[in-house]
Protein backbone atom coordinates (compact mmCIF):
# COMPACT_ATOMS: atom_id res chain seq x y z
CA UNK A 1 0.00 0.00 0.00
CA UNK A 2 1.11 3.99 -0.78
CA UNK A 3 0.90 6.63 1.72
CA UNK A 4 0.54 10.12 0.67
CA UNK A 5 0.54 13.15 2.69
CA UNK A 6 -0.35 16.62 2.15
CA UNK A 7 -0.94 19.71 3.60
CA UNK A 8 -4.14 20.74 4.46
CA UNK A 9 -4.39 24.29 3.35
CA UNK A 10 -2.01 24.55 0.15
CA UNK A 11 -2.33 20.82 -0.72
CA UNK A 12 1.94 20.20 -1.04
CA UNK A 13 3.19 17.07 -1.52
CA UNK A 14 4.79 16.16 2.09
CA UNK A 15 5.61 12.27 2.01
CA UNK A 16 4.82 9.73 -0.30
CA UNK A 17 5.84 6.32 -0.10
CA UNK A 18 5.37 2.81 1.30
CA UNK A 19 2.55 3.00 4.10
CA UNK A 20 4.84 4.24 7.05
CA UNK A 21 3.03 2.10 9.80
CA UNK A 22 3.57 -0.85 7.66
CA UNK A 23 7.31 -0.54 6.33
CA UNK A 24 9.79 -3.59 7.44
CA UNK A 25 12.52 -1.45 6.49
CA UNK A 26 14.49 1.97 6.61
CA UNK A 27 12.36 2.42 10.08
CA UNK A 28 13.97 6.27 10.23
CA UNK A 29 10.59 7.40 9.61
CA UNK A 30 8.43 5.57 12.64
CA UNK A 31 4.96 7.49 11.81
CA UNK A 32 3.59 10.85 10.25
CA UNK A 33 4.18 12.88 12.92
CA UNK A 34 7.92 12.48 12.18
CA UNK A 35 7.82 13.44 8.72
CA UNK A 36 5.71 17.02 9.74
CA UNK A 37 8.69 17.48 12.33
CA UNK A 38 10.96 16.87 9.31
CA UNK A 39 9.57 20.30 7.88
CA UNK A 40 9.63 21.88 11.22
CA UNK A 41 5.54 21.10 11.64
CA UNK A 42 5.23 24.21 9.28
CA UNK A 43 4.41 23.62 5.56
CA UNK A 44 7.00 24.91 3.27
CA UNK A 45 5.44 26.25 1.01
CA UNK A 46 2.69 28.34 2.67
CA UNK A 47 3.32 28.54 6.01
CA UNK A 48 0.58 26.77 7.28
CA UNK A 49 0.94 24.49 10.56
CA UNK A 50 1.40 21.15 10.12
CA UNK A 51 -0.29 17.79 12.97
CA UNK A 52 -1.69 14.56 12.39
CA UNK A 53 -5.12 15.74 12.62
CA UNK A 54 -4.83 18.91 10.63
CA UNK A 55 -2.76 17.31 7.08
CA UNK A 56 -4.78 14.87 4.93
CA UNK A 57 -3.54 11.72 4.55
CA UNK A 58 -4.58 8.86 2.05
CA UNK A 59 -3.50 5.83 2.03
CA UNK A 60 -4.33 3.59 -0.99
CA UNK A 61 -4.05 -0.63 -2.02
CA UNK A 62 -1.57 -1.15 -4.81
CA UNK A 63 -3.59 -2.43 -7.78
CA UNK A 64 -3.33 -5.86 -8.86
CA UNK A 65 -3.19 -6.93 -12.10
CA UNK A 66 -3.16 -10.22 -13.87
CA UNK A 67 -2.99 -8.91 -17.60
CA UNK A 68 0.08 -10.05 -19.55
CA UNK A 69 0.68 -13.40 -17.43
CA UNK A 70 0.39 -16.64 -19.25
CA UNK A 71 0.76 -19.99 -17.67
CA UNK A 72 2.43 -23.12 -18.45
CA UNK A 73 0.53 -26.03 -20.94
């Protein structure tokens, strides 16, 4: 699954990646709130404030697609 955050007012690309509560690697990021204090919990771009509550974050399943697969006779 993707994560993607963004902030609430301006709509700026903050994180986007692997789901963060479900990574089994590079655990440097251990939830969202780290990646808002990796901006300062200020947006960038416009200034806005940055929390959990306040930035919209969607997470989405990776489609799945069986097109192009053939099996053995």
């Amino acid at each position: 699954m993707s994560e993607k955050i963004n902030c609430p007012q301006c709509g700026m690309l903050l994180y986007f990646g692997e789901e963060i509560s479900r990574r089994l690697y590079m655990r440097a990021i251990p939830d969202e709130a780290a990646v808002l204090a990796g901006y300062g919990n200020v947006c960038p771009r416009c200034g806005a404030s940055l929390s959990v509550d306040s930035v919209k974050i969607e997470i989405k399943r990776r489609a799945t697609s069986k097109e192009g697969v053939t099996h053995g006779s």
